[in-house]
N, C-alpha and C. Protein backbone atom coordinates (compact mmCIF):
# COMPACT_ATOMS: atom_id res chain seq x y z
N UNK A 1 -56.48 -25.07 69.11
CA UNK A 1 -55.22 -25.21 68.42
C UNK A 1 -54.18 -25.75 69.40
N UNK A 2 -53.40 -26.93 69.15
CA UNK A 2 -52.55 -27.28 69.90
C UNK A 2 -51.01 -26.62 69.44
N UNK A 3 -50.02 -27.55 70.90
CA UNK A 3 -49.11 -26.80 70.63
C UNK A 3 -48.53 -27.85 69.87
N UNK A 4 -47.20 -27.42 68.77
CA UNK A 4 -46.15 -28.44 68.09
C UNK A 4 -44.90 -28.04 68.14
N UNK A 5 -44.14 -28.80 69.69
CA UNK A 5 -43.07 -27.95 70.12
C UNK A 5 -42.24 -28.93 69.97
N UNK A 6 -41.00 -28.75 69.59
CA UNK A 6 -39.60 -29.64 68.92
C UNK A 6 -38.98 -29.52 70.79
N UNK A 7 -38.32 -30.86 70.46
CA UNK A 7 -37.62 -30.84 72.44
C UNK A 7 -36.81 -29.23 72.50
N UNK A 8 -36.21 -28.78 71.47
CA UNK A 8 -35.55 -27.36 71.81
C UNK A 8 -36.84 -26.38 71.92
N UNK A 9 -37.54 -26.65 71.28
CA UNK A 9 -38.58 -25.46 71.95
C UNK A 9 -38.61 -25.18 73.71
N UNK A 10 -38.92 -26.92 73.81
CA UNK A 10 -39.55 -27.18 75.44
C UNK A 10 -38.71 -26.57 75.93
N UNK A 11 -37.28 -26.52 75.61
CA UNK A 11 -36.08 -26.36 76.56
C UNK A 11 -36.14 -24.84 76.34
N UNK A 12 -36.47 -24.04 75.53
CA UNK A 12 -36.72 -23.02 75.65
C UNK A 12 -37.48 -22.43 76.70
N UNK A 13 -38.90 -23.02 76.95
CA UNK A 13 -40.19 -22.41 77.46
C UNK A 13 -39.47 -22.83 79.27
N UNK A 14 -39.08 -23.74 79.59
CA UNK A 14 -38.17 -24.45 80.46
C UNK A 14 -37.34 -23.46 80.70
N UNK A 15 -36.54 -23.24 80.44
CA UNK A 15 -35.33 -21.64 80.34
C UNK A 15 -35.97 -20.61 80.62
N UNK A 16 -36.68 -20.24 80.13
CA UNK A 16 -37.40 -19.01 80.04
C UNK A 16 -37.56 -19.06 81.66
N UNK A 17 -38.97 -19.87 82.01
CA UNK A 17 -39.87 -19.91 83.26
C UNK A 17 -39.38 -20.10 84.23
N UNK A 18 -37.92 -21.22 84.55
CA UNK A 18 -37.30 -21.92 85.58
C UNK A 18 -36.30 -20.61 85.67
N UNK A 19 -35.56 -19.87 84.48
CA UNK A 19 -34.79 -19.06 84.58
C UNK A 19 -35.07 -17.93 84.72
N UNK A 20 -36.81 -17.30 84.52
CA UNK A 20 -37.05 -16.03 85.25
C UNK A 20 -37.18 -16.35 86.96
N UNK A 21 -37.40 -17.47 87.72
CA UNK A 21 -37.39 -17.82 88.98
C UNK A 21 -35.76 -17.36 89.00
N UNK A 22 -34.97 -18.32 88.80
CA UNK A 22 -33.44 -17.85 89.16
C UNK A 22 -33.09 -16.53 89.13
N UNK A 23 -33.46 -15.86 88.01
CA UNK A 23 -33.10 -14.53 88.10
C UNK A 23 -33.38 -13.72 89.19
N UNK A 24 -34.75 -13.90 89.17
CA UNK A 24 -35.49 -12.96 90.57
C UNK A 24 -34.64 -13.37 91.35
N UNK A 25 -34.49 -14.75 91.86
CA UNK A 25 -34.20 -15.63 93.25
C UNK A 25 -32.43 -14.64 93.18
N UNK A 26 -31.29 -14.37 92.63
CA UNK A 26 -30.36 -13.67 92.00
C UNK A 26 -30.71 -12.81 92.71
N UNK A 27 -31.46 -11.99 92.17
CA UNK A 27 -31.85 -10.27 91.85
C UNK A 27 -31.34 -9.95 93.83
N UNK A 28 -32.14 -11.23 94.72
CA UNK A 28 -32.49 -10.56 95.89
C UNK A 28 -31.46 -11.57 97.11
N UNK A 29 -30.32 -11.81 96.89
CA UNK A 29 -29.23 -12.16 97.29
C UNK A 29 -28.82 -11.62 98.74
N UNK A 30 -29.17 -10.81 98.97
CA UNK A 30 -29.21 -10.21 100.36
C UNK A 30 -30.52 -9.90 101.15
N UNK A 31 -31.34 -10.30 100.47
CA UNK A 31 -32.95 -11.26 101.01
C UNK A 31 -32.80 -12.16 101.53
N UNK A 32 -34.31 -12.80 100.67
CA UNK A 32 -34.64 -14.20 100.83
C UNK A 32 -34.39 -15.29 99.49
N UNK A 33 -33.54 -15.43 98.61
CA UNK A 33 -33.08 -15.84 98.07
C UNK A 33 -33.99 -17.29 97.54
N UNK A 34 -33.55 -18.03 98.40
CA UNK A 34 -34.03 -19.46 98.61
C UNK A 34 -35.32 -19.26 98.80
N UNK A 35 -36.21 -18.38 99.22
CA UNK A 35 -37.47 -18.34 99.51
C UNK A 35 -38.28 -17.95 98.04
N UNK A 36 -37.67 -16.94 97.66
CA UNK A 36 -38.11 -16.25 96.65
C UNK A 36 -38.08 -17.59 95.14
N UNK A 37 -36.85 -18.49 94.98
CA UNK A 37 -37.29 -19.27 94.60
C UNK A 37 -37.95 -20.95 94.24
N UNK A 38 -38.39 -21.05 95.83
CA UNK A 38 -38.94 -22.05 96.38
C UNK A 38 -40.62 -21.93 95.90
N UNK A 39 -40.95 -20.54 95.72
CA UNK A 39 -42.28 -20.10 95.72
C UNK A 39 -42.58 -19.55 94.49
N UNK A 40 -41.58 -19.62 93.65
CA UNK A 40 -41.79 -19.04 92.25
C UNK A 40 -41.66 -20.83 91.48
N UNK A 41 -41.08 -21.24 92.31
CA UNK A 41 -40.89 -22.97 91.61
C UNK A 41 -42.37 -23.64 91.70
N UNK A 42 -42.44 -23.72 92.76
CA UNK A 42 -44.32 -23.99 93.09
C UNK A 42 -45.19 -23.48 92.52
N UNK A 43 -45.22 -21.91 91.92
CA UNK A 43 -46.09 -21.37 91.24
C UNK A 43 -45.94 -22.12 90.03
N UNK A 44 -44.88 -22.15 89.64
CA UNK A 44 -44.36 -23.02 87.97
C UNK A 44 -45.37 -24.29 87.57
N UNK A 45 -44.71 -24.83 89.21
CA UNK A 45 -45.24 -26.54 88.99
C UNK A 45 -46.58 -26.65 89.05
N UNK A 46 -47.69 -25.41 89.43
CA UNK A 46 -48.83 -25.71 89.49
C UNK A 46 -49.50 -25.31 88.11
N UNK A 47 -49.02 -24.83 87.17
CA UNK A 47 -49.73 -24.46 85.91
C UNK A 47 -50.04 -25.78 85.47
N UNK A 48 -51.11 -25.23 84.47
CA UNK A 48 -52.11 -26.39 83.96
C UNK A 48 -52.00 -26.01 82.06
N UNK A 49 -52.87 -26.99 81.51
CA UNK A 49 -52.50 -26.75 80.07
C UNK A 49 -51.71 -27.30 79.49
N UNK A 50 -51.25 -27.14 77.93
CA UNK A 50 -50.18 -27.65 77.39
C UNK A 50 -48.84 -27.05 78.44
N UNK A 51 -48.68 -25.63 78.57
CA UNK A 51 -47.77 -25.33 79.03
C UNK A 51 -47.69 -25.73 80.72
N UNK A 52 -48.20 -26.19 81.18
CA UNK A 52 -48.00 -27.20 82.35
C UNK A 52 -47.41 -28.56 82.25
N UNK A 53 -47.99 -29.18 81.20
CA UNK A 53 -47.26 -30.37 80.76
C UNK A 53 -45.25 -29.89 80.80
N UNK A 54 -45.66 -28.73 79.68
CA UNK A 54 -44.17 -28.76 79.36
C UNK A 54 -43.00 -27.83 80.98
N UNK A 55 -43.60 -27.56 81.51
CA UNK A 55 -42.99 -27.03 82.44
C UNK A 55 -42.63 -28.23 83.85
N UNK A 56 -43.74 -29.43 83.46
CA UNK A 56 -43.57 -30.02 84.38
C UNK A 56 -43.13 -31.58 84.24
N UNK A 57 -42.28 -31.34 82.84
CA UNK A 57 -41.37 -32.34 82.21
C UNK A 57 -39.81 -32.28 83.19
N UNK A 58 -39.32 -33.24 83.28
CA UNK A 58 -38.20 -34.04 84.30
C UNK A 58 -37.16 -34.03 83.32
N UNK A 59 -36.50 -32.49 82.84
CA UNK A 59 -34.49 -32.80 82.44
C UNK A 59 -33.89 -31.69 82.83
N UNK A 60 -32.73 -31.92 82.30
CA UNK A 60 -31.76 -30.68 83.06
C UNK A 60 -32.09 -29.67 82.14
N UNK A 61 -32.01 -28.57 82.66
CA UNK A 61 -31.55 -26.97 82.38
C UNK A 61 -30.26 -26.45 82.33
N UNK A 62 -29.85 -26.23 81.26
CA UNK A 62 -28.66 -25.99 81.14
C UNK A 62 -28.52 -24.20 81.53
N UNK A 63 -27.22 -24.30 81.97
CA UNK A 63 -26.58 -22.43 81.50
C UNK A 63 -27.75 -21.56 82.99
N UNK A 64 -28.21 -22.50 83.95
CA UNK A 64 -28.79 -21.31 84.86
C UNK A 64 -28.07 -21.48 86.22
N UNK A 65 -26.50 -21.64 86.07
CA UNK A 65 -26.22 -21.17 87.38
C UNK A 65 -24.94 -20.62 86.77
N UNK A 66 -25.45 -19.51 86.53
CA UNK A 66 -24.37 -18.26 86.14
C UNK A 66 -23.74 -17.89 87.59
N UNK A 67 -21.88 -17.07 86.58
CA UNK A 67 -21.44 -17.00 87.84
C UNK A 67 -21.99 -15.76 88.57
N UNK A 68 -22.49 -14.90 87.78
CA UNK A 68 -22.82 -13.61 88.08
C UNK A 68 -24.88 -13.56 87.43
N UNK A 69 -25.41 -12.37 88.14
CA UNK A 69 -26.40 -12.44 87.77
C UNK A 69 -26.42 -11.76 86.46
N UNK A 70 -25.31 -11.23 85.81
CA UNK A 70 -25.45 -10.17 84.81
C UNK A 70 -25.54 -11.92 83.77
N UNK A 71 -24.43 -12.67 83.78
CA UNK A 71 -24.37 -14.04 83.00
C UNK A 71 -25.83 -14.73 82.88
N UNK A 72 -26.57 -15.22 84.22
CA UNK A 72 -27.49 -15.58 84.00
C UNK A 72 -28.71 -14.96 83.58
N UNK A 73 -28.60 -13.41 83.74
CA UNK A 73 -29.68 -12.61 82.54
C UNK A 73 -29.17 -12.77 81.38
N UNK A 74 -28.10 -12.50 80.74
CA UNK A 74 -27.46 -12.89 79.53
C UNK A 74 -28.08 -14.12 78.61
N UNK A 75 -28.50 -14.96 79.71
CA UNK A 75 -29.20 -15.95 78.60
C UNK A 75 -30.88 -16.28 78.91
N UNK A 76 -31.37 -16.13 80.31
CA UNK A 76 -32.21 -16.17 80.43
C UNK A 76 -33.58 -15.13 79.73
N UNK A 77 -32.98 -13.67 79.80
CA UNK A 77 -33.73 -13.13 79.07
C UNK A 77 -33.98 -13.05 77.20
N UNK A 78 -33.07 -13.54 76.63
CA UNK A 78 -33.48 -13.90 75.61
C UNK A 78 -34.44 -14.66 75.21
N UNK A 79 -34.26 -15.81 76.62
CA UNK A 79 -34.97 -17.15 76.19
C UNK A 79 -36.66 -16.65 76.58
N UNK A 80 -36.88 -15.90 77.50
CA UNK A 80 -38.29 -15.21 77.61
C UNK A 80 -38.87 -15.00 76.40
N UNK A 81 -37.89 -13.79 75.99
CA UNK A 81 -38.94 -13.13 74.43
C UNK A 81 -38.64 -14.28 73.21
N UNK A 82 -37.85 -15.04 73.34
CA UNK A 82 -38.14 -16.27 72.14
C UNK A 82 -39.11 -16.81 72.64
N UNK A 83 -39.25 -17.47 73.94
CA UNK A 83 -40.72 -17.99 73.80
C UNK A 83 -41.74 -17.66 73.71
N UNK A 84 -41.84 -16.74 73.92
CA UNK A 84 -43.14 -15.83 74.16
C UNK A 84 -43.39 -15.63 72.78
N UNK A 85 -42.03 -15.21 72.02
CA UNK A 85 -42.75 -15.21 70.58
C UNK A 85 -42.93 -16.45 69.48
N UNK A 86 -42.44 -17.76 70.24
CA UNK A 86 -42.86 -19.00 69.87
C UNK A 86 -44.12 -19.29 69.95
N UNK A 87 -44.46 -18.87 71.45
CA UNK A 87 -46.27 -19.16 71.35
C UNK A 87 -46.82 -18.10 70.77
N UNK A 88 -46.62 -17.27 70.74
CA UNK A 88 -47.65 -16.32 69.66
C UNK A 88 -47.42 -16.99 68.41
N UNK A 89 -46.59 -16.86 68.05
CA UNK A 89 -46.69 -17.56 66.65
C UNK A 89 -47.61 -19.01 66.76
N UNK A 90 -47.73 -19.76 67.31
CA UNK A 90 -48.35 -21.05 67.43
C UNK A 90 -49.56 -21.09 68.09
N UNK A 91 -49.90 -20.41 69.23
CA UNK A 91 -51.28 -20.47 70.04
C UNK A 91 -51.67 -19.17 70.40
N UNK A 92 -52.04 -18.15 70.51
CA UNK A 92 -51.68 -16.90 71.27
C UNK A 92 -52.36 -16.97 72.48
N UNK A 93 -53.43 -17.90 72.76
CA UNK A 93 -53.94 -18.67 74.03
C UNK A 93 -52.97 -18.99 74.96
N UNK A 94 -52.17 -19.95 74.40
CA UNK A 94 -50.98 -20.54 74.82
C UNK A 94 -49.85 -19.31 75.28
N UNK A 95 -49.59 -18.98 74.72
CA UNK A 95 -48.74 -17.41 74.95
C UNK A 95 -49.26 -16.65 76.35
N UNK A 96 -50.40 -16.58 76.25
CA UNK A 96 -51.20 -15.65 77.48
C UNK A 96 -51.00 -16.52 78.71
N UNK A 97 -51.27 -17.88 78.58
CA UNK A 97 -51.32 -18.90 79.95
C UNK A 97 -49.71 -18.95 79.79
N UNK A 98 -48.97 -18.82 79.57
CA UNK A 98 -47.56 -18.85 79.80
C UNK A 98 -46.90 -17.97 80.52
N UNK A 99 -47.66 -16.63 80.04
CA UNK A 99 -47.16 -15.20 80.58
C UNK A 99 -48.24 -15.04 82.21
N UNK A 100 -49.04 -15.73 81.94
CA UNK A 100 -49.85 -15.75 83.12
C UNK A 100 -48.91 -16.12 84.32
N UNK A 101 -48.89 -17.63 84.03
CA UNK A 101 -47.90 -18.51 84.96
C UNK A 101 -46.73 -17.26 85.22
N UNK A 102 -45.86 -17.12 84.30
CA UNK A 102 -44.47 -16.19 84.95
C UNK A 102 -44.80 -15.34 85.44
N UNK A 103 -46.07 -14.45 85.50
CA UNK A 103 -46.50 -13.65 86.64
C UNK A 103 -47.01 -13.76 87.74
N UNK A 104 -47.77 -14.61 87.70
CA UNK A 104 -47.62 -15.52 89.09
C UNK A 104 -46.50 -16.00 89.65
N UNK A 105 -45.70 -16.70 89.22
CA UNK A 105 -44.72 -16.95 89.93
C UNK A 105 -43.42 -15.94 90.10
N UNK A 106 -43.03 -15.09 89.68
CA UNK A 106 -43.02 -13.91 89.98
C UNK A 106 -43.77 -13.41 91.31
N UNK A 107 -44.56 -12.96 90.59
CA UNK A 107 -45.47 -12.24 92.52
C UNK A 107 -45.25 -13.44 93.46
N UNK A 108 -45.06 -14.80 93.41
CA UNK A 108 -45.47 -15.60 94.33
C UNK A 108 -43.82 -15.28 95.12
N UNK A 109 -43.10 -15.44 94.22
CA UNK A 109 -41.22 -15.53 94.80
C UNK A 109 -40.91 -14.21 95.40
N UNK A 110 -41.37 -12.46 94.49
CA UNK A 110 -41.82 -11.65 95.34
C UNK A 110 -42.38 -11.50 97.33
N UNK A 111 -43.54 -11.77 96.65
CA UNK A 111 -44.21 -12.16 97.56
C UNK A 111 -43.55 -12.70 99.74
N UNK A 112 -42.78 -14.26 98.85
CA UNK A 112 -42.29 -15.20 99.72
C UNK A 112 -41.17 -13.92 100.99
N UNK A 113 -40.72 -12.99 99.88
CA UNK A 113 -39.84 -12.29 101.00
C UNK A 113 -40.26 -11.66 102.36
N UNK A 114 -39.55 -11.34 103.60
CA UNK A 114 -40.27 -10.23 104.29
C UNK A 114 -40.43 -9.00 104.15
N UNK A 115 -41.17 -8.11 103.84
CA UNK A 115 -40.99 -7.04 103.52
C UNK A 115 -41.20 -6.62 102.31
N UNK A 116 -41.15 -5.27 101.82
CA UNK A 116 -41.16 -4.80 100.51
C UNK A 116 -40.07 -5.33 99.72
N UNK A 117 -39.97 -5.62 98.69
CA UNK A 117 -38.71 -5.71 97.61
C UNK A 117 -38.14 -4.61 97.48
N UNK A 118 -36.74 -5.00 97.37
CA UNK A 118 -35.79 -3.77 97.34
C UNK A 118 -36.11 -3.46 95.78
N UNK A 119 -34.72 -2.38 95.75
CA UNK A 119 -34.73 -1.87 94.37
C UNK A 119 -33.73 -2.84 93.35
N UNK A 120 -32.81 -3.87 93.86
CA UNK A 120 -32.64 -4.69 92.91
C UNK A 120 -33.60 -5.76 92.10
N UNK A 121 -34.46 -6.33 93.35
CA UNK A 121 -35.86 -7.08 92.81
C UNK A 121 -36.27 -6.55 92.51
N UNK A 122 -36.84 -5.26 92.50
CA UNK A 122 -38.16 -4.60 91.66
C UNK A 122 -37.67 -4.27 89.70
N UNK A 123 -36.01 -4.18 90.13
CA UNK A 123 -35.61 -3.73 88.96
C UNK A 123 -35.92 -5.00 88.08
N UNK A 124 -35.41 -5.89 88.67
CA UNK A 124 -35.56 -7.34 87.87
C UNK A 124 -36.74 -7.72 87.89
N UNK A 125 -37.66 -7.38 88.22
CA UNK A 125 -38.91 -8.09 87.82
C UNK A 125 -39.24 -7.41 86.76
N UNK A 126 -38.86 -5.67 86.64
CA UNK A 126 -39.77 -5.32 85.58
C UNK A 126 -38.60 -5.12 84.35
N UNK A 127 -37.60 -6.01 84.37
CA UNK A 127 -36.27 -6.49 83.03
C UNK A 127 -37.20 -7.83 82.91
N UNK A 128 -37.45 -8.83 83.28
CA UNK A 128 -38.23 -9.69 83.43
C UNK A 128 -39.69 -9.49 82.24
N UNK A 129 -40.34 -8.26 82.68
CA UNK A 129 -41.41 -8.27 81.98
C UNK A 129 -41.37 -7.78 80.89
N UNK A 130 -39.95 -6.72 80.73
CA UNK A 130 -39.57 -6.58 79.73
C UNK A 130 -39.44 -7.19 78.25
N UNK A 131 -39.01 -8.25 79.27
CA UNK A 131 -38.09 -9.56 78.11
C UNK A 131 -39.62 -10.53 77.58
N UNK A 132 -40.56 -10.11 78.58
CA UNK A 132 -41.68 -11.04 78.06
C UNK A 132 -42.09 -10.24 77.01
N UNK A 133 -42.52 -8.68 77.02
CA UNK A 133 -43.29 -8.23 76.50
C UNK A 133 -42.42 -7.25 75.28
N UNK A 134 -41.06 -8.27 75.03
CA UNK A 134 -40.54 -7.72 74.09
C UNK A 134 -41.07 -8.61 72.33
N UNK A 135 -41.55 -9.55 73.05
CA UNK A 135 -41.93 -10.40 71.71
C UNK A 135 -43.04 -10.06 70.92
């Protein structure tokens, strides 16, 4: 079953994935910031599939450089559980390799820091999984 995604979908699934990186990359501001999402971007760009195609389409992202991180959860996490419940509704294959990817890249931006994640990243990763596994 393929996917049949309208350009606002893409920009959805786009939002979602590029904007759970920002968030985390946010979350850990007195980290590694830039690291965290240098390595959650790379995890992104390496997915495969329909949802690789669409993640690794060339336009702007609107609304992800909030002034505050509370602003850029404000829109980013919505856009998670809409997509997530876009691909269920349409592939649920598709849905799983989507949620795959944001957990990977996740752990990967995790990961990139020194040290354990504080308690602001840990909080945001699992608002993050929240927002996935609200759909």
């Amino acid at each position: 079953m393929a996917l049949s995604l309208t350009a606002q979908d893409k920009n959805t699934l786009r939002t979602a994935a590029y904007g759970a990186v920002s968030l985390l990359a946010a979350a850990d501001a007195a980290g590694s910031p830039h690291k965290v999402a240098t390595h959650g971007s790379i995890a992104l760009a390496s997915a495969t599939g329909p949802i690789g195609h669409v993640l690794a389409e060339k336009s702007k992202i609107k609304n992800l450089n909030g002034r505050s991180v509370a602003e850029l959860a404000d829109h980013v996490l919505p856009a998670l559980t809409a997509a997530m419940d876009l691909l269920k509704k349409q592939n649920p294959a598709e849905a799983e390799n989507f949620r795959s990817t944001l957990d990977i890249a996740l752990e990967a931006g995790v990961r990139a820091r020194k040290g354990e994640p504080g308690p602001a990243l840990a909080d945001m990763q699992r608002k993050i999984t929240g927002a996935l596994d609200a759909a």
